[in-house]
Protein backbone atom coordinates (compact mmCIF):
# COMPACT_ATOMS: atom_id res chain seq x y z
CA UNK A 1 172.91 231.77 -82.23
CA UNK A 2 173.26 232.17 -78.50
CA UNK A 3 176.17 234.48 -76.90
CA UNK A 4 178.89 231.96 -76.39
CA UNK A 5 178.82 230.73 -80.37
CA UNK A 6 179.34 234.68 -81.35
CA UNK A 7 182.01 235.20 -78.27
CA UNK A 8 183.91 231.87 -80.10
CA UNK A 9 183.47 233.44 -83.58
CA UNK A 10 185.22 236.71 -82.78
CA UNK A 11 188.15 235.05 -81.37
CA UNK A 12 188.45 232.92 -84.38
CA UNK A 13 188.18 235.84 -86.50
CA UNK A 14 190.86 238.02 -84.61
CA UNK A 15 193.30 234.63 -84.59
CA UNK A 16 193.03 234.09 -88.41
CA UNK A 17 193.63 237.75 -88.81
CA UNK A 18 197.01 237.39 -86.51
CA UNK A 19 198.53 234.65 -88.66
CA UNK A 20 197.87 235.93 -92.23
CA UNK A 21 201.27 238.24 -92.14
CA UNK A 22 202.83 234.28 -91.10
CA UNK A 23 201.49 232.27 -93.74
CA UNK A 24 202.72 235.02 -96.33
CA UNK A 25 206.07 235.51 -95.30
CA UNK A 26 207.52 231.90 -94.12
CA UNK A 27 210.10 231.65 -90.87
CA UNK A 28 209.47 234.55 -88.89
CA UNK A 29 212.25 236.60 -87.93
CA UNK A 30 212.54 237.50 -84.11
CA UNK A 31 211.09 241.02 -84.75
CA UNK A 32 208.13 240.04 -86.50
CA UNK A 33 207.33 237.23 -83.91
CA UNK A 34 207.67 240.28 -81.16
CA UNK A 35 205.25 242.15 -83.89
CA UNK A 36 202.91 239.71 -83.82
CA UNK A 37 202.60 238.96 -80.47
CA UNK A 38 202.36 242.37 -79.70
CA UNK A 39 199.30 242.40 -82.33
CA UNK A 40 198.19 239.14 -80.50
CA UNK A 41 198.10 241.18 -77.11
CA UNK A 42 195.78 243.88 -78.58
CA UNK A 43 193.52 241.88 -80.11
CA UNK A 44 192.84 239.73 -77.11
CA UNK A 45 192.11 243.12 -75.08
CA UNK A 46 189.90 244.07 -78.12
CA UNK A 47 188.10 240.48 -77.73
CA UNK A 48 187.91 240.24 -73.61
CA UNK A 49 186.04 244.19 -73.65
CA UNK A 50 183.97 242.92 -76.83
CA UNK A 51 182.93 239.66 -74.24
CA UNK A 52 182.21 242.09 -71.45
CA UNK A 53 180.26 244.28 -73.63
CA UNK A 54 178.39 241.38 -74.91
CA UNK A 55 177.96 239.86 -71.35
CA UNK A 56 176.37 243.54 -70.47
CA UNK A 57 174.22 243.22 -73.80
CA UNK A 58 173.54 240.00 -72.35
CA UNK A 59 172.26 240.91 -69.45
CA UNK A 60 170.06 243.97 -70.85
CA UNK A 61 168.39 240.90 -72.94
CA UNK A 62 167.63 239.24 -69.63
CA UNK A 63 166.44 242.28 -67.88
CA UNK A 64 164.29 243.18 -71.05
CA UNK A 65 162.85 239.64 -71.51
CA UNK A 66 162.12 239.58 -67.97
CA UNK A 67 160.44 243.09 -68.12
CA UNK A 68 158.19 241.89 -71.26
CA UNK A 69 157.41 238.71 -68.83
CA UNK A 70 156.32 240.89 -66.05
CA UNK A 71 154.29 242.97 -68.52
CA UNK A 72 152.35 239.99 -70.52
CA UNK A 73 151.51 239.12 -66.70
CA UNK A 74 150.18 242.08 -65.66
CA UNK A 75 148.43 242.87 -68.58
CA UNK A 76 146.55 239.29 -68.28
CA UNK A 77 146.69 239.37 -64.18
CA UNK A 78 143.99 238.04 -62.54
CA UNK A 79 144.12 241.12 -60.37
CA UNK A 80 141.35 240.33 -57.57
CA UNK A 81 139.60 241.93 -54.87
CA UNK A 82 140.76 243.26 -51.24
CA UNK A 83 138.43 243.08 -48.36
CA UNK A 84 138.69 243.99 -44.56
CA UNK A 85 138.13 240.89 -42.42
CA UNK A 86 134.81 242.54 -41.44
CA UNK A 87 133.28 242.98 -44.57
CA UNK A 88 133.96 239.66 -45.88
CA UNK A 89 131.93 238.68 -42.51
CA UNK A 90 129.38 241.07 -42.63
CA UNK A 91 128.70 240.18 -46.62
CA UNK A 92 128.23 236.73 -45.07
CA UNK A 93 131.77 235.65 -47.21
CA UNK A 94 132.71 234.21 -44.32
CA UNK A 95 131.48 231.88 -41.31
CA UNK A 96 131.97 232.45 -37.85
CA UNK A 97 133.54 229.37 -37.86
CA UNK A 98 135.76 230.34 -40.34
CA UNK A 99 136.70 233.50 -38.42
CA UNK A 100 137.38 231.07 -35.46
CA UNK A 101 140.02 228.85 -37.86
CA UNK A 102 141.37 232.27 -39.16
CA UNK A 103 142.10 233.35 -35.30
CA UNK A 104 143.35 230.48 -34.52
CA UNK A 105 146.35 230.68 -37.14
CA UNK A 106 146.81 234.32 -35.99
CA UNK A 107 146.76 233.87 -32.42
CA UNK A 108 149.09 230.44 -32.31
CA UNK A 109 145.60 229.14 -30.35
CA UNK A 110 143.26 230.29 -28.43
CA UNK A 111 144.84 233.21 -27.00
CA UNK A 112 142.54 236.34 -26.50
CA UNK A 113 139.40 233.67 -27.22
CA UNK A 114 140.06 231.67 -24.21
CA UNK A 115 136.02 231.22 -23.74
CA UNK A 116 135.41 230.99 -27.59
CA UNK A 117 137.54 227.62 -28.60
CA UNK A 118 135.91 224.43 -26.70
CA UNK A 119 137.85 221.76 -25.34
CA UNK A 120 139.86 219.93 -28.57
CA UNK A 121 138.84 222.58 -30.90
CA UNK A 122 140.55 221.63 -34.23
CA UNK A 123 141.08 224.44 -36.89
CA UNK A 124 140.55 224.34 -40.58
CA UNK A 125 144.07 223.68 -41.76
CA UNK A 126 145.72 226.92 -43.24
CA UNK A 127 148.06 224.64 -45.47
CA UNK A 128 150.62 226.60 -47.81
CA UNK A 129 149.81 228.74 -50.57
CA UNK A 130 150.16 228.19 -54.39
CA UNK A 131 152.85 230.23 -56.10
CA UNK A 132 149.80 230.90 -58.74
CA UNK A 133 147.77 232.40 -55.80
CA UNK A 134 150.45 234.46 -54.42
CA UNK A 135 151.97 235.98 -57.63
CA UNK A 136 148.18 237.09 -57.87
CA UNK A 137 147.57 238.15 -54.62
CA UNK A 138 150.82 240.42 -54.56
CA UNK A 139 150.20 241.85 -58.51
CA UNK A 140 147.04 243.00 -57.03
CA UNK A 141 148.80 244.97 -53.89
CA UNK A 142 151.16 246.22 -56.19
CA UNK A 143 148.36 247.81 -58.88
CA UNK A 144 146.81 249.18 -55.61
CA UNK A 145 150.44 250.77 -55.05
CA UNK A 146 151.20 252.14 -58.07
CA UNK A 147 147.90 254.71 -57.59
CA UNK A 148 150.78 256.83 -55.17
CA UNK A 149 154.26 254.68 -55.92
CA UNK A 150 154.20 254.31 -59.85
CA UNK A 151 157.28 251.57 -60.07
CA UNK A 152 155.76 249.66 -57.78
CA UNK A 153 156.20 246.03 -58.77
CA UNK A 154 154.83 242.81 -57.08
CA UNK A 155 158.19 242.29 -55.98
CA UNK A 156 157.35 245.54 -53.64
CA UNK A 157 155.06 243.27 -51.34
CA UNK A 158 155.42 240.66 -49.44
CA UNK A 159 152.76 237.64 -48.19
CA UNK A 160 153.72 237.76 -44.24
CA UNK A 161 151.27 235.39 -43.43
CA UNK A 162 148.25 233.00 -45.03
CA UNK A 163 145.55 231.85 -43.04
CA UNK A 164 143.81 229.58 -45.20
CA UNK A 165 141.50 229.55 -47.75
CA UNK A 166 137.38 229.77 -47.10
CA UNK A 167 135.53 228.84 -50.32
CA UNK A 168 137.90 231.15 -52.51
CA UNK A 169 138.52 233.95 -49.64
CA UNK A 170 141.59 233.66 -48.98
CA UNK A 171 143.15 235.47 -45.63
CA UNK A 172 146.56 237.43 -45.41
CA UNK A 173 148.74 239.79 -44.02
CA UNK A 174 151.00 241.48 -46.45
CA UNK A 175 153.50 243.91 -46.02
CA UNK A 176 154.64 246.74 -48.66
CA UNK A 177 158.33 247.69 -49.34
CA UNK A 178 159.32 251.51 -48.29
CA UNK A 179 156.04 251.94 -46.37
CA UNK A 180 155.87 252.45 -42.89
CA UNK A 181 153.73 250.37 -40.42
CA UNK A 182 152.31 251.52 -37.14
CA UNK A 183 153.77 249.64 -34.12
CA UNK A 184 150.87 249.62 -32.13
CA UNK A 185 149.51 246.46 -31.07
CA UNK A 186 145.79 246.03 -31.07
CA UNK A 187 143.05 243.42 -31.09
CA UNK A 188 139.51 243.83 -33.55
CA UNK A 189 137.15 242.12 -32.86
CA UNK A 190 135.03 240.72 -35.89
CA UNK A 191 132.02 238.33 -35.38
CA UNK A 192 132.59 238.05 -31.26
CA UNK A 193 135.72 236.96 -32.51
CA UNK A 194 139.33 238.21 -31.13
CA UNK A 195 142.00 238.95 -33.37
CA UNK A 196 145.52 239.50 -31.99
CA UNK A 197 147.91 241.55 -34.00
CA UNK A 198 151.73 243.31 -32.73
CA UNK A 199 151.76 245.81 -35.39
CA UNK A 200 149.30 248.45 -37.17
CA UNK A 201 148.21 246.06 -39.72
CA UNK A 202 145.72 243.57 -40.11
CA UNK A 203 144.03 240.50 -42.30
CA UNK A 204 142.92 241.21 -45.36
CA UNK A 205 140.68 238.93 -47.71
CA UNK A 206 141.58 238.24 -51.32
CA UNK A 207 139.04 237.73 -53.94
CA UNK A 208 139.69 236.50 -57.36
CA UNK A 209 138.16 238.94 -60.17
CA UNK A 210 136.29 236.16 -61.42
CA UNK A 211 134.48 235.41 -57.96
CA UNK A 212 130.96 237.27 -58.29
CA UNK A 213 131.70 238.31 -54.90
CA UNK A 214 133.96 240.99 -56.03
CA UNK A 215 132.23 242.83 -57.86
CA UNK A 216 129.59 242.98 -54.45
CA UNK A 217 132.70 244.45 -52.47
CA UNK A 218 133.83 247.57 -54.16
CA UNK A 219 129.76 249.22 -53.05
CA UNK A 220 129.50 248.32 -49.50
CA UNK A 221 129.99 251.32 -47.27
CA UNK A 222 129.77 251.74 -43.76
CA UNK A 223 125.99 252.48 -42.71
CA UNK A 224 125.82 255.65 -39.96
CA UNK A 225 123.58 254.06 -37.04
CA UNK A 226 123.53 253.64 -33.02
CA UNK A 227 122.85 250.52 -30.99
CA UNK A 228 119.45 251.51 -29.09
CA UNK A 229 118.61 248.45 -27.26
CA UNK A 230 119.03 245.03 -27.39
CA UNK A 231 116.94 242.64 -25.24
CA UNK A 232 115.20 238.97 -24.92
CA UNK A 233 111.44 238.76 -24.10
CA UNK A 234 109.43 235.77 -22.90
CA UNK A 235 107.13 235.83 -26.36
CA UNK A 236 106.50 234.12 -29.52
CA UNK A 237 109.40 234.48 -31.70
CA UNK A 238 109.32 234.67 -35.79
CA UNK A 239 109.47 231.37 -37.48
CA UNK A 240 112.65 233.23 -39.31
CA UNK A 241 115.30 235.86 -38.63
CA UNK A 242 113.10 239.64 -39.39
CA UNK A 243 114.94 242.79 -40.14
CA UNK A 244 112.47 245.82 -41.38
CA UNK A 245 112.87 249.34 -41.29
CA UNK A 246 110.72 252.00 -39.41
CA UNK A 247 110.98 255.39 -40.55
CA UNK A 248 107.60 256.86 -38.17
CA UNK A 249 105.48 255.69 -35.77
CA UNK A 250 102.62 254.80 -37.67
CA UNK A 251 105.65 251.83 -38.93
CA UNK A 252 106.41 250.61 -35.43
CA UNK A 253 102.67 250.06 -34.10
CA UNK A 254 102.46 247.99 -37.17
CA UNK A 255 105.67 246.09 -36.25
CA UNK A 256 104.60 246.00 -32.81
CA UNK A 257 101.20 244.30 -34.17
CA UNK A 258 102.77 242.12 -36.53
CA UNK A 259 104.94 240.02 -33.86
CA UNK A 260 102.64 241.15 -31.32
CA UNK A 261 105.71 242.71 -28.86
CA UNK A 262 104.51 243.44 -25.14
CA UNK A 263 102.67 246.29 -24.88
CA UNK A 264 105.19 247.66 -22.59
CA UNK A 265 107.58 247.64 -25.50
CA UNK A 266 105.16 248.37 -28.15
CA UNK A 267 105.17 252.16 -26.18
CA UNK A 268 108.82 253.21 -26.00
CA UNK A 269 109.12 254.38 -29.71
CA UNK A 270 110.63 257.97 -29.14
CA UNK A 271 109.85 259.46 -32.99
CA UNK A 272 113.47 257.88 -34.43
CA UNK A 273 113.84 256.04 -37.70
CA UNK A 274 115.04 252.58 -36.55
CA UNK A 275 116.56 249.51 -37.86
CA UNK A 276 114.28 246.56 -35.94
CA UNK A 277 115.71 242.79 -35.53
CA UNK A 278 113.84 240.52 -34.35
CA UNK A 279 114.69 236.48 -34.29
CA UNK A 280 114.86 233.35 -31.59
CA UNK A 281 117.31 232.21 -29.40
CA UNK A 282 117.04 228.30 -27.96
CA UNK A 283 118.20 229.56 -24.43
CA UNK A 284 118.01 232.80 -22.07
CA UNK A 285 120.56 235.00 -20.83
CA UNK A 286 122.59 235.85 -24.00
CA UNK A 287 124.39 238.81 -25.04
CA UNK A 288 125.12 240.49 -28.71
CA UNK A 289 128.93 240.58 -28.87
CA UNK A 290 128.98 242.23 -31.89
CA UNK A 291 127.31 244.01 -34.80
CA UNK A 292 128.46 246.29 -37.71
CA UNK A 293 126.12 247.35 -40.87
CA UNK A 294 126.48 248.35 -44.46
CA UNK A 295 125.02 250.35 -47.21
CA UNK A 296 124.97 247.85 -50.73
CA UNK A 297 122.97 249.20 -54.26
CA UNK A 298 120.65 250.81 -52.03
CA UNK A 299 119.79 248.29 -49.10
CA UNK A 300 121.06 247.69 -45.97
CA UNK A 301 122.73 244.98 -44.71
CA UNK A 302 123.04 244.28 -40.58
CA UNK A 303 125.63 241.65 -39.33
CA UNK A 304 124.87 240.54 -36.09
CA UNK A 305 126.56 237.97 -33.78
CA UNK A 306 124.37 237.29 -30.51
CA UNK A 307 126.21 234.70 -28.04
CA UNK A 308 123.53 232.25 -26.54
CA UNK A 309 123.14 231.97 -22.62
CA UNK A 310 123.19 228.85 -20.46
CA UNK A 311 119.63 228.39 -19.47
CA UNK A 312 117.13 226.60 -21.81
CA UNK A 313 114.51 228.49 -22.56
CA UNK A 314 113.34 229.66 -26.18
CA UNK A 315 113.40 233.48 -25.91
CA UNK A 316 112.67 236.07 -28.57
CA UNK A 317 115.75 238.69 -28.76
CA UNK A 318 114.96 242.25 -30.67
CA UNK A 319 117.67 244.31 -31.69
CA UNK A 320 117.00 248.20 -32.26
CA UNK A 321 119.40 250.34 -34.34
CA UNK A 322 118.60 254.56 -34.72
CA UNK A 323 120.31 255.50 -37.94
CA UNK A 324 120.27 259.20 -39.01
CA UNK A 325 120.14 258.08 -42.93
CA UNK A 326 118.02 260.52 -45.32
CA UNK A 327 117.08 258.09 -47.44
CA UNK A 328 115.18 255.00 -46.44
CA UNK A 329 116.58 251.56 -47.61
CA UNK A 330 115.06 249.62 -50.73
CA UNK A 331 115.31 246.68 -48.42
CA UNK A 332 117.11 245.43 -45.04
CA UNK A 333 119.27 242.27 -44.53
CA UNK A 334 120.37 240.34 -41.62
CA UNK A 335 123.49 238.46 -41.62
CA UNK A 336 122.86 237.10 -38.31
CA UNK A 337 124.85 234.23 -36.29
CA UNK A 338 123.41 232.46 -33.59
């Protein structure tokens, strides 16, 4: 029986109640219809704070129902998988090209990639997000918030922009209720790509728990290590991308042997462990506009983005990292994009 049957049963109730003294006595006299009205008066005050008690009960129903909602959900949430845009690029999640579609949407264009996006460059569309996606998406913010805010709700965040979706990586910017945001405009750069931002925040890239990806995400740490060099040489390149690690020197004469470097180069080893990457380039004159590196279940992974030259001419480009690690790798990767 919902709330307005039980509201219309009272009032019937108090009504028969009224006219019982009526049907006992016959014609009323004056006194006893001022009587009864007066009784009349009172019992409709007793029935309108009995309806706005019920309409409060009413809405305590709603708020609980709601609240047991909110709880089946969260107790069977999907809850994902944050990453920084430069993970999910240096895991290899994402393209370059998707990190150009990704900008685009960000930057309204090519703004800040002026020599990136060629003439009629079309984007991936970013299209509009599922309500599905989002609810997830901002459940998992909000389990993230409760670690410091414990009543935070999904409510508490807010999907300020979407950027598409990249084989199940989906790109964001959220905001979070009561939580101040730096107002200082800055670019990152991720893959030799430019992204363009007017407040302290920046993308982030959802994962859904069931993506194997995720569970690949929570391991990766930053890797300590310095840029040494990074040059082309007129030689005979690998037939594939090579990434190997030298702890001593003993290890780089053998590298040096291996791919046969010049001899000039085969001497500079200074006693450093190093991270060596060696691959091919179809012209000269290049540059590496960016690099970053990770430490994953024991190996090291190097994400490298080396922007060809004009001139045609096969070259062979090695790429030297010093790291001060302790421990040497169990392997090394190379994310690389030519």
């Amino acid at each position: 029986m919902n709330r307005r049957n039980i509201s219309m049963l009272i009032c019937a109730a108090f009504a028969a109640a009224a006219l019982l003294p009526l049907a006992a006595c016959g014609d009323p006299s004056n006194d006893e219809l001022a009587r009864l009205n007066d009784l009349l008066q009172e019992q409709q005050q007793t029935i309108d704070e009995l309806q706005e008690q019920l309409g409060a009960l009413g809405e305590k129903i709603d708020r609980l129902e709601t609240f047991e909602k909110d709880m089946d959900w969260q107790l069977g949430a999907p809850y994902g998988v944050f990453a920084p845009l430069d993970l999910a690029y240096d895991l290899g999640y994402l393209t370059r090209s998707d990190l150009m579609s990704i900008a685009w949407h960000l930057n309204g264009g090519s703004a800040h990639n002026e020599d990136l996006f060629p003439e009629g460059y079309e984007p991936t569309p970013a299209g509009t997000i599922d309500e599905e996606l989002a609810r997830a998406i901002r459940e998992t913010d909000a389990r993230l918030m409760r670690l410091d805010t414990p009543n935070a709700n999904y409510e508490d965040v807010g999907i300020d922009g979407y950027y598409g979706s990249y084989a199940g990586a989906c790109a964001v910017l959220l905001s979070e209720a009561d939580r101040g945001v730096s107002s200082a405009v800055h670019i990152d750069n991720v893959g030799g790509v430019n992204f363009y931002y007017t407040d302290g925040r920046s993308i982030v890239i959802y994962f859904d728990r069931d993506d194997y990806r995720s569970c690949l995400i929570d391991d990766a740490t930053p890797l300590s290590y310095r840029l040494f060099s990074a040059a082309e040489y007129d030689m005979t390149p690998p037939a594939q991308p090579v990434a190997e690690y030298i702890a001593d020197e003993q290890a780089w004469q053998d590298f040096a042997e291996e791919y046969a470097l010049p001899a000039k180069l085969s001497e500079q080893y200074r006693g450093k462990a190093l991270v060596a990457c060696l691959f091919s380039v179809p012209t000269a004159d290049g540059r590496l506009v960016y690099h970053n590196a990770r430490a994953m279940y024991g190996a090291w992974q190097f994400s490298l983005t080396y922007s060809c030259g004009g001139t045609p001419a096969e070259r062979a480009v090695l790429v030297l990292f010093e790291t001060d690690e302790d421990t040497a790798p169990v392997s090394v990767r190379l994310n690389l994009t030519v």
